[in-house]
Protein backbone atom coordinates (compact mmCIF):
# COMPACT_ATOMS: atom_id res chain seq x y z
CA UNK A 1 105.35 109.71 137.01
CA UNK A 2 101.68 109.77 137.71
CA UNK A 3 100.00 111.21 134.42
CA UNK A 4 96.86 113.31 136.03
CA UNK A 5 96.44 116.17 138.88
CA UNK A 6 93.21 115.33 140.90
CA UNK A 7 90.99 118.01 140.39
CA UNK A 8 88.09 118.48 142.16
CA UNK A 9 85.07 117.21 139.16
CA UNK A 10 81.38 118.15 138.67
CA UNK A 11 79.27 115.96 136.93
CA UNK A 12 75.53 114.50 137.77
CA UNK A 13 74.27 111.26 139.12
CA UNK A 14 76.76 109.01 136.97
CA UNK A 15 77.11 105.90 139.96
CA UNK A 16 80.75 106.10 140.18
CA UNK A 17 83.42 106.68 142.57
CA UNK A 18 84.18 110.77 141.51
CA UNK A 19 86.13 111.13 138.57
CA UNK A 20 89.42 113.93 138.02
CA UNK A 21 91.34 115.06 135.32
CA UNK A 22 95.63 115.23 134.91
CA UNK A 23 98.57 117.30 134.24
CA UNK A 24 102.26 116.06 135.25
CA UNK A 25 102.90 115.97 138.62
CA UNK A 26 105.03 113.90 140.97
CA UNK A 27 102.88 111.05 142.82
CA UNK A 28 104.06 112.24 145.91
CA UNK A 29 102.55 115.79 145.67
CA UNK A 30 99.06 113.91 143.76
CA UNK A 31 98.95 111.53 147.17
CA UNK A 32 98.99 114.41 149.62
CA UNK A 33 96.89 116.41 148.11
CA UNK A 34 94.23 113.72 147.29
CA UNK A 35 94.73 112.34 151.21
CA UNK A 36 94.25 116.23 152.57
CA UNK A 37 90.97 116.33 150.07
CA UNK A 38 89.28 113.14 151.83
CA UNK A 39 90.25 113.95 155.06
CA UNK A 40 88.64 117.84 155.28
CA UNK A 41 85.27 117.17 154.20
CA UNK A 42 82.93 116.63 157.23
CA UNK A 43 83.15 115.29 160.96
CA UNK A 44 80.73 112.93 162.11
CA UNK A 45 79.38 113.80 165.87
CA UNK A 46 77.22 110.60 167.47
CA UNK A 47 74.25 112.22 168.66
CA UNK A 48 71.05 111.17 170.54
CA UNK A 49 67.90 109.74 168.38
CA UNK A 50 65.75 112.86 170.00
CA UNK A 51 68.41 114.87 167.99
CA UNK A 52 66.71 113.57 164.86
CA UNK A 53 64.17 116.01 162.96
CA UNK A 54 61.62 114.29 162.49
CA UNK A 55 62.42 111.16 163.54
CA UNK A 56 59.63 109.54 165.58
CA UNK A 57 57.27 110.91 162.56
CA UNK A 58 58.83 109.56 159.37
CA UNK A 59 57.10 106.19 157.90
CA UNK A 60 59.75 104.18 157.86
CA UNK A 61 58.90 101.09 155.55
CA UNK A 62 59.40 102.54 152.01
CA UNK A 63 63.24 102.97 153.41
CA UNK A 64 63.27 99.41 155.11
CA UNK A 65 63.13 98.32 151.27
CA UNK A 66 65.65 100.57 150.36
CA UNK A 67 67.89 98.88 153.11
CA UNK A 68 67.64 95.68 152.45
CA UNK A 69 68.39 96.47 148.87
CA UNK A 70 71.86 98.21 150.33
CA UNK A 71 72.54 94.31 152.27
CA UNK A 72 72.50 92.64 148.95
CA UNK A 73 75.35 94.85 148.36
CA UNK A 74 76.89 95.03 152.03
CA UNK A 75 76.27 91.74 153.95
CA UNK A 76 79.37 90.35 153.11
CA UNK A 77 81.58 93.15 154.48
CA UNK A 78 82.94 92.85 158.17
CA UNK A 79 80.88 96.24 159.33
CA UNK A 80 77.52 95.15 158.43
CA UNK A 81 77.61 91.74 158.13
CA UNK A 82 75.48 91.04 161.82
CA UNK A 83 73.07 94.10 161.15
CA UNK A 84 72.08 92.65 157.53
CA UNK A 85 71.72 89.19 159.06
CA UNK A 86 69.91 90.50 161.87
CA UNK A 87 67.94 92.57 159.44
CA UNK A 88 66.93 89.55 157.49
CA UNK A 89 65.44 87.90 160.49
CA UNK A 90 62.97 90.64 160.93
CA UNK A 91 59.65 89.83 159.94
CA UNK A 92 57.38 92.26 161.41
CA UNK A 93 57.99 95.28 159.12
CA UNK A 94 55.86 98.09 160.99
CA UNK A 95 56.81 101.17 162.43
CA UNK A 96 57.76 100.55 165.91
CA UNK A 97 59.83 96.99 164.77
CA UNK A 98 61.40 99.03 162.36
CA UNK A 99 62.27 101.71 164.45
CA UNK A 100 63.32 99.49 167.28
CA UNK A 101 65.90 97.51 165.02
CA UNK A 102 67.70 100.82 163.59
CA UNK A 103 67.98 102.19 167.67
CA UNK A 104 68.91 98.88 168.66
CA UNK A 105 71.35 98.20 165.76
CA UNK A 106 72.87 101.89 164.71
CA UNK A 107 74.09 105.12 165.93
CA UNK A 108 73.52 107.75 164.81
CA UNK A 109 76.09 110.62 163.65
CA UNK A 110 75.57 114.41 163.18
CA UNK A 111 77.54 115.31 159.85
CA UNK A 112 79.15 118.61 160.15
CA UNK A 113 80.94 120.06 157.54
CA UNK A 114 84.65 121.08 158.38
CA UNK A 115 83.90 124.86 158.79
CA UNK A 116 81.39 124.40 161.53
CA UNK A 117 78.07 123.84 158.96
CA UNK A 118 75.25 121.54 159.66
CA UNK A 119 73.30 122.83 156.62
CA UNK A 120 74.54 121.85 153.14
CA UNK A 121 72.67 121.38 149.53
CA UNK A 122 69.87 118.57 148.57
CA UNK A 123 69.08 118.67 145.12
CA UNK A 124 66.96 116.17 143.16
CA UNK A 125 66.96 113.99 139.87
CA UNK A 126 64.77 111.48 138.41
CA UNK A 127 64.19 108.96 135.82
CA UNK A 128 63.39 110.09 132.48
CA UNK A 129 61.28 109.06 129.55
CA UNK A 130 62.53 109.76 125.77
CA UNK A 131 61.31 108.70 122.72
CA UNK A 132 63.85 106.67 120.45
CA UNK A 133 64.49 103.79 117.85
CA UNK A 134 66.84 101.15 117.35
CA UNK A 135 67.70 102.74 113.63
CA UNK A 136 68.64 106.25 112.96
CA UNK A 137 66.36 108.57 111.07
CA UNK A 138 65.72 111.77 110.28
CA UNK A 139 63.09 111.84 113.00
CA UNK A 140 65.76 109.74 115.87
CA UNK A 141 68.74 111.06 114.89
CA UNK A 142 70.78 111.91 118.17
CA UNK A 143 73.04 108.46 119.42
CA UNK A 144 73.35 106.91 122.87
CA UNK A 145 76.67 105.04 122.44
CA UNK A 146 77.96 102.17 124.80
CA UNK A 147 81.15 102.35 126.05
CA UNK A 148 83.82 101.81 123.68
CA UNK A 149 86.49 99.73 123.81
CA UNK A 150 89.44 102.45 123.50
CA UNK A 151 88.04 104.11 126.83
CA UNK A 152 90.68 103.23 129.00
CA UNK A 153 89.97 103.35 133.47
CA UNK A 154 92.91 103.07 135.35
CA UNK A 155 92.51 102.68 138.90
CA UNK A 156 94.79 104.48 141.08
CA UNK A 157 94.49 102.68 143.64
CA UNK A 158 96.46 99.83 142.29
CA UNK A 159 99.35 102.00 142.56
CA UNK A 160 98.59 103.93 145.55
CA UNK A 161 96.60 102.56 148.25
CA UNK A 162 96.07 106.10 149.51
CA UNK A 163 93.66 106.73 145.86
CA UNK A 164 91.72 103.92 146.55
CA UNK A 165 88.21 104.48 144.93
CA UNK A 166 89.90 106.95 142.64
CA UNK A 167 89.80 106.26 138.36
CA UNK A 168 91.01 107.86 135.33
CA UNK A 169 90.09 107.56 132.22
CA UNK A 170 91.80 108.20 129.30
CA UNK A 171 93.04 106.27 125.86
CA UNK A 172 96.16 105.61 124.10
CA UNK A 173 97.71 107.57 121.39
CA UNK A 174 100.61 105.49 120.74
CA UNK A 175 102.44 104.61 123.71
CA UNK A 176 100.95 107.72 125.52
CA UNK A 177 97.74 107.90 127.76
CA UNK A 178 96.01 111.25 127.05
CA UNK A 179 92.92 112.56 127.82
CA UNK A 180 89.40 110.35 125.95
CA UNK A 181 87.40 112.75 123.70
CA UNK A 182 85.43 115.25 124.88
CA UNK A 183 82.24 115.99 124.68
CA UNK A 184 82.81 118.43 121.56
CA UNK A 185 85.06 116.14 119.90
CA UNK A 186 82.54 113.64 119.73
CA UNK A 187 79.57 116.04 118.86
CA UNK A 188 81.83 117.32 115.68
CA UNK A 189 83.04 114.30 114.34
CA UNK A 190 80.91 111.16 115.28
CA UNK A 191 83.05 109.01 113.59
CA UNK A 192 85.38 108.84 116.58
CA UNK A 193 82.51 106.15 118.22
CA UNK A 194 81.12 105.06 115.12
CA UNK A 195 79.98 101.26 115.95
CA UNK A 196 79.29 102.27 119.34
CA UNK A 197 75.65 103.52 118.43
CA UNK A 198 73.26 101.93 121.05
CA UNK A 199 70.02 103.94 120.28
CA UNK A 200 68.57 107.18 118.71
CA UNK A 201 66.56 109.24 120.39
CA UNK A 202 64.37 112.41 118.56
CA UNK A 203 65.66 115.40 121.10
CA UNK A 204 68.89 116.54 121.80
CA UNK A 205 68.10 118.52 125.03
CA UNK A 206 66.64 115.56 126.73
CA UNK A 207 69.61 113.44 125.44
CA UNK A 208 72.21 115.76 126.96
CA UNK A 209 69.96 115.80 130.34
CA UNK A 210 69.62 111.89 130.18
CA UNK A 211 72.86 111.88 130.24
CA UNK A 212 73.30 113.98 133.64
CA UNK A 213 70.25 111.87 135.48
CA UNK A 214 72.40 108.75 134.45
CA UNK A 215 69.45 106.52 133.62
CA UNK A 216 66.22 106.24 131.77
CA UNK A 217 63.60 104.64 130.03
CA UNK A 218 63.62 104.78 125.99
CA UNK A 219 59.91 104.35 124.25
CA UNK A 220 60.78 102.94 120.89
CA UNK A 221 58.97 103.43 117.77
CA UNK A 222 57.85 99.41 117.89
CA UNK A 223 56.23 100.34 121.21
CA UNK A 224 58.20 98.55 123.51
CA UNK A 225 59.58 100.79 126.52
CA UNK A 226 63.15 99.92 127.65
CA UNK A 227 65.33 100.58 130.42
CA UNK A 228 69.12 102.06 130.12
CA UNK A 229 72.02 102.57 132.79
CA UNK A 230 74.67 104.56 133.18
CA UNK A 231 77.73 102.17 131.80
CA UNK A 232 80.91 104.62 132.21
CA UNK A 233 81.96 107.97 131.28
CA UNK A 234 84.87 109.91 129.23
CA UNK A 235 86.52 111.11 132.72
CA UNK A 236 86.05 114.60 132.26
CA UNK A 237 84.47 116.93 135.10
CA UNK A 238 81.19 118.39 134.94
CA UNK A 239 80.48 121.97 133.47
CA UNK A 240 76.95 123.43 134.40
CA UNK A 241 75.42 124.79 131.41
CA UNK A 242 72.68 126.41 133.45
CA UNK A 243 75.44 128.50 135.17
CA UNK A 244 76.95 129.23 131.88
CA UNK A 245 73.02 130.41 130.43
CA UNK A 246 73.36 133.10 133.36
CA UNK A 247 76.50 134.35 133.26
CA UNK A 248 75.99 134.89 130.03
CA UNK A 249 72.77 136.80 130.48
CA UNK A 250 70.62 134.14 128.72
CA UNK A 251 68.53 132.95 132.01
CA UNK A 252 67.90 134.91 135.24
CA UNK A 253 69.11 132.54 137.73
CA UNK A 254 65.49 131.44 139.18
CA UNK A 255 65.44 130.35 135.68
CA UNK A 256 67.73 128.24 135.50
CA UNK A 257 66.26 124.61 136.20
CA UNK A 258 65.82 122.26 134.37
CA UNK A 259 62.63 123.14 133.05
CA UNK A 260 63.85 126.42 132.17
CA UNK A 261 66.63 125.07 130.29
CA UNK A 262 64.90 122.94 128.25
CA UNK A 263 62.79 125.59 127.05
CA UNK A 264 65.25 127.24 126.60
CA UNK A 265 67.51 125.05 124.06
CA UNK A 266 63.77 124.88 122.08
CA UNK A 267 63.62 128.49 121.99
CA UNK A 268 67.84 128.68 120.93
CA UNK A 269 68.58 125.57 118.86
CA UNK A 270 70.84 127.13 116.66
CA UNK A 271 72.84 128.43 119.75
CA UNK A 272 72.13 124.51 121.46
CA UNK A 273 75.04 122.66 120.14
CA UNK A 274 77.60 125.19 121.36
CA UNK A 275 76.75 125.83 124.96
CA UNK A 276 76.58 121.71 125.16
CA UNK A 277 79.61 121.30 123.95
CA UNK A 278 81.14 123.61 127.10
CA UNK A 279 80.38 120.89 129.35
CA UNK A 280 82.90 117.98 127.99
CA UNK A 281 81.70 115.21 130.05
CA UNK A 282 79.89 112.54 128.08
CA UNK A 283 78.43 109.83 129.41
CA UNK A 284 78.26 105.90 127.98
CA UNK A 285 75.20 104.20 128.31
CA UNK A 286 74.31 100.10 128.41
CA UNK A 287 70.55 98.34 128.09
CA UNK A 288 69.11 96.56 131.27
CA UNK A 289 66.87 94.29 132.14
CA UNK A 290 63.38 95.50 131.94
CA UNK A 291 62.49 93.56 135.24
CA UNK A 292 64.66 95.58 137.45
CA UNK A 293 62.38 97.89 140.01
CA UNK A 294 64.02 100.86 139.13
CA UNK A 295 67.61 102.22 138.02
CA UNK A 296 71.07 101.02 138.97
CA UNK A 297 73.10 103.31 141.70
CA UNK A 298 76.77 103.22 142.21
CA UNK A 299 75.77 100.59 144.69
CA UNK A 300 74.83 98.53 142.63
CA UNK A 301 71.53 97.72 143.48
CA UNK A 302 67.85 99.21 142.07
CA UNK A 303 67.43 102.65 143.73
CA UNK A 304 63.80 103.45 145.70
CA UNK A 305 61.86 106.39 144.08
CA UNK A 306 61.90 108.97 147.56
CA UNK A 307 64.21 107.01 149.73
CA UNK A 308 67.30 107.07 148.17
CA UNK A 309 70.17 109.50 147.46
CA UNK A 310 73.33 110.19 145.89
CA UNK A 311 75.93 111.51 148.73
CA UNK A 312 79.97 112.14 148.16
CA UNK A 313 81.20 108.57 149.32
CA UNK A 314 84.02 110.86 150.69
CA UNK A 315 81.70 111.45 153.43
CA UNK A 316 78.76 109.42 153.66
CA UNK A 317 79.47 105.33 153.22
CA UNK A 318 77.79 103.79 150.37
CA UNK A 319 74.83 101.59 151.46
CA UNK A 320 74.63 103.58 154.98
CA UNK A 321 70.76 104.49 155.73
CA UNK A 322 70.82 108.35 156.07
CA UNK A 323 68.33 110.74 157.89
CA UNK A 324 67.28 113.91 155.90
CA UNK A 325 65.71 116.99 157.48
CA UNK A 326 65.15 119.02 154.50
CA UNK A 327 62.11 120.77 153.05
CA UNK A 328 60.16 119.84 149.80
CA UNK A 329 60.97 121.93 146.32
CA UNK A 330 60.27 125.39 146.43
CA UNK A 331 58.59 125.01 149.58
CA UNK A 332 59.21 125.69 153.48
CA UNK A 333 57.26 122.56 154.27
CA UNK A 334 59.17 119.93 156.08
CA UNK A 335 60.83 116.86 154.31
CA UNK A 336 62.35 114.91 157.03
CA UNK A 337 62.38 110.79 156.15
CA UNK A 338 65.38 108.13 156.31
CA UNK A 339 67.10 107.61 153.13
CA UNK A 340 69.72 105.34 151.99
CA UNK A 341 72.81 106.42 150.38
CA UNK A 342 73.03 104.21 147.38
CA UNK A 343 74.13 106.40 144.55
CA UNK A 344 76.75 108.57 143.51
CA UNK A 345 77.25 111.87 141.01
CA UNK A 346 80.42 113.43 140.23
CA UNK A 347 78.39 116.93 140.81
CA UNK A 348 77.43 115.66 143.99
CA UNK A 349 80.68 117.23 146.48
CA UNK A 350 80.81 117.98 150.32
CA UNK A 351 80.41 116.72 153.41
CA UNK A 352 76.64 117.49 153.79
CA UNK A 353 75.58 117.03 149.93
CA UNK A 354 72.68 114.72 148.52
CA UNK A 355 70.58 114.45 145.32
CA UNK A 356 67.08 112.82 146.08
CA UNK A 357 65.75 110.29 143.56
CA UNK A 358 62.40 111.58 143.01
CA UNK A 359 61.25 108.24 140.55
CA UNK A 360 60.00 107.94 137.11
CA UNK A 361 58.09 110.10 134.59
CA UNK A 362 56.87 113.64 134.76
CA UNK A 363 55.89 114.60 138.04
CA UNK A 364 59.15 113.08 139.48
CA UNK A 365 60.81 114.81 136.92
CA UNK A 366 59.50 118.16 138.27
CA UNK A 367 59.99 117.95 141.64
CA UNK A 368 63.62 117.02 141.04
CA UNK A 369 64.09 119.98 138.51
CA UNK A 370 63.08 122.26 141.06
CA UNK A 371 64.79 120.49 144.19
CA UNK A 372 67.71 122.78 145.05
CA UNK A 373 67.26 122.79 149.52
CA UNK A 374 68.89 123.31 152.20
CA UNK A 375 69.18 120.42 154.06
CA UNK A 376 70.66 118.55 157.37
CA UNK A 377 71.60 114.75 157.75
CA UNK A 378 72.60 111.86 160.10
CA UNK A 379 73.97 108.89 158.78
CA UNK A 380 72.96 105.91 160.98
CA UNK A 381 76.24 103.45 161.55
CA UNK A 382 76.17 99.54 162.89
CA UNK A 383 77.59 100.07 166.44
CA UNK A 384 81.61 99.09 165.29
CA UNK A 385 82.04 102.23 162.80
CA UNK A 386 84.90 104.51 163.69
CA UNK A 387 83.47 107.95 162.79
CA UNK A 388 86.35 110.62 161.47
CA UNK A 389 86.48 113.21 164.08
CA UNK A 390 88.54 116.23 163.64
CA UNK A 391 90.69 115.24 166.20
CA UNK A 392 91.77 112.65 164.19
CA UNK A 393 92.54 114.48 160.52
């Protein structure tokens, strides 16, 4: 008997496949529901390139990059294996080469959700900048742990080819898999990861929202700057504590970004701990190498501040370049530019659903706290793909 119901999970830009929770059910029931799940989320139309927004405008080179990052990670599969070669032999990167090689080598698709939207939600995140140490103090006193060894990830596609992509996580208690700790069993007794203890960092607020951007930079107390990833998470799904500030009266929702979050949890710290502990996800965290151009996506490769996104791989491909009409933060003026879908967030659901990396430091950081758009995309296929239709789900 399979051990967890697949629930549908929120979480932020963790680069994963999306994680669910479990009660008992028979594997029959957890198959068909999971299969009717993937199959309702959006139907891809192929359209003409004049359909694009923006498309004959957009600067194109800052996402050839990004693209050529997503071949490192694609070349080798059947579906793009000509298009990255092809795209290797390129050597005049302007405009007009670039845009002749995507109409020469894609199509492009119209995503539509499957109630009849073209219009879904484009959020942002970023890359963010705490202050830590490498010893804990009463100044650095709030952990980043690495993943421990008791986390257990069991992929369920092992067992059924129809959850492939699909992991739990969970540990043993005896001959039983349960459920790993949650957030607020680790918060009130930090013994349960003692060992674990990667840094310190001096603020809890930015710790908890380090933990939903997925990656960072750390500027220890010996000066040095390093970089950390995202290494895995405790399975749980993501709870929104900025919903949670306004329904309980706390934060009028156009208050509730990340900005006004964090002032808030300086204005409440006595209050902090508990509304943190209502969203039980916790994420595990590793060091990288402090050559790497910027973070690691579920991808796998270094994401491109402004050109890429996280998307539901439900619905968009991983690696596929993607063409966003949306409009900047708080603004009505146009954002339409080709991104590439190299990234991942369990809070990131639907068929037309992104999260824009915005970069490093503070400016990036504000753009993507404010960055909640309406938005419409294309995702541009190597002529081959079979695009779900609704005819066919």
């Amino acid at each position: 008997m399979l051990l967890l119901v697949l629930l549908t999970a929120c979480a932020s830009n963790a680069p994963e496949p999306p994680e669910k929770i479990v009660q008992p059910v028979e594997p029959k029931e957890t198959v068909q529901e999971t299969v009717k799940e993937k199959s309702l989320l959006s139907t891809h139309i192929p359209v003409q390139w004049s359909d694009l927004t923006g498309w004959r405008e957009d600067d194109l080179r800052p996402a050839w990059q990004a693209f050529l990052q997503s071949c490192n990670a694609l070349k080798n599969r059947p579906l793009w294996q000509e298009t990255c070669i092809a795209a290797s032999f390129l050597h005049s990167a302007d405009n007009d080469s670039l845009r002749n090689f995507f109409e020469k080598n894609f199509t492009p698709y119209r995503i539509v959700s499957t109630d009849g939207s073209e219009e879904g939600l484009v959020t942002g995140y970023y890359e963010p900048l705490l202050r830590g140490s490498r010893q804990s103090s009463q100044r650095y006193r709030y952990p980043l742990y690495a993943a421990p060894d008791e986390l257990l990830i069991i992929d369920l596609g092992e067992l059924y080819p129809e959850l492939k992509d699909l992991r739990l996580r969970g540990r043993l208690d005896g001959r039983k898999v349960v459920p790993f700790y949650s957030r607020a069993d680790i918060m009130n007794n930090p013994a349960i990861l003692n060992g674990y203890e990667l840094l310190w960092v001096d603020d809890e607020v930015e710790l908890f929202f380090l933990q939903i951007q997925g990656s960072g930079r750390i500027e220890l107390d010996t000066g040095e700057t390093i970089k950390i990833g995202f290494a895995d998470q405790n399975g749980y799904p993501y709870n929104s504590i900025g919903r949670i500030l306004v329904q309980q009266g706390e934060l009028p929702l156009e208050k509730a970004s990340m900005q006004g979050i964090k002032q808030w949890g300086q204005q409440n710290p006595d209050k902090l701990p508990a509304l943190l502990q209502q969203n039980a996800r916790f994420v595990f965290f590793r060091e990288l190498p402090g050559d790497l151009s910027g973070p690691i996506g579920a991808l796998g490769v270094p994401l491109t501040a402004g050109r890429s996104i996280a998307i539901d791989p439900r619905s968009i491909p991983q690696g596929a370049p993607v063409f966003l009409a949306t409009t900047w933060p708080n603004s009505s003026k146009p954002l339409n530019r080709l991104m590439v879908a190299q990234d991942t967030g369990g809070a990131i659901k639907g068929g037309i659903r992104a999260d824009f990396f915005w970069g490093y430091g503070p400016e990036a950081g504000n753009q993507a706290g404010k960055m909640k758009q309406q938005g419409k995309m294309w995702i541009l296929m190597p002529h081959g793909y079979t695009a779900p239709q609704l005819a066919q789900q």
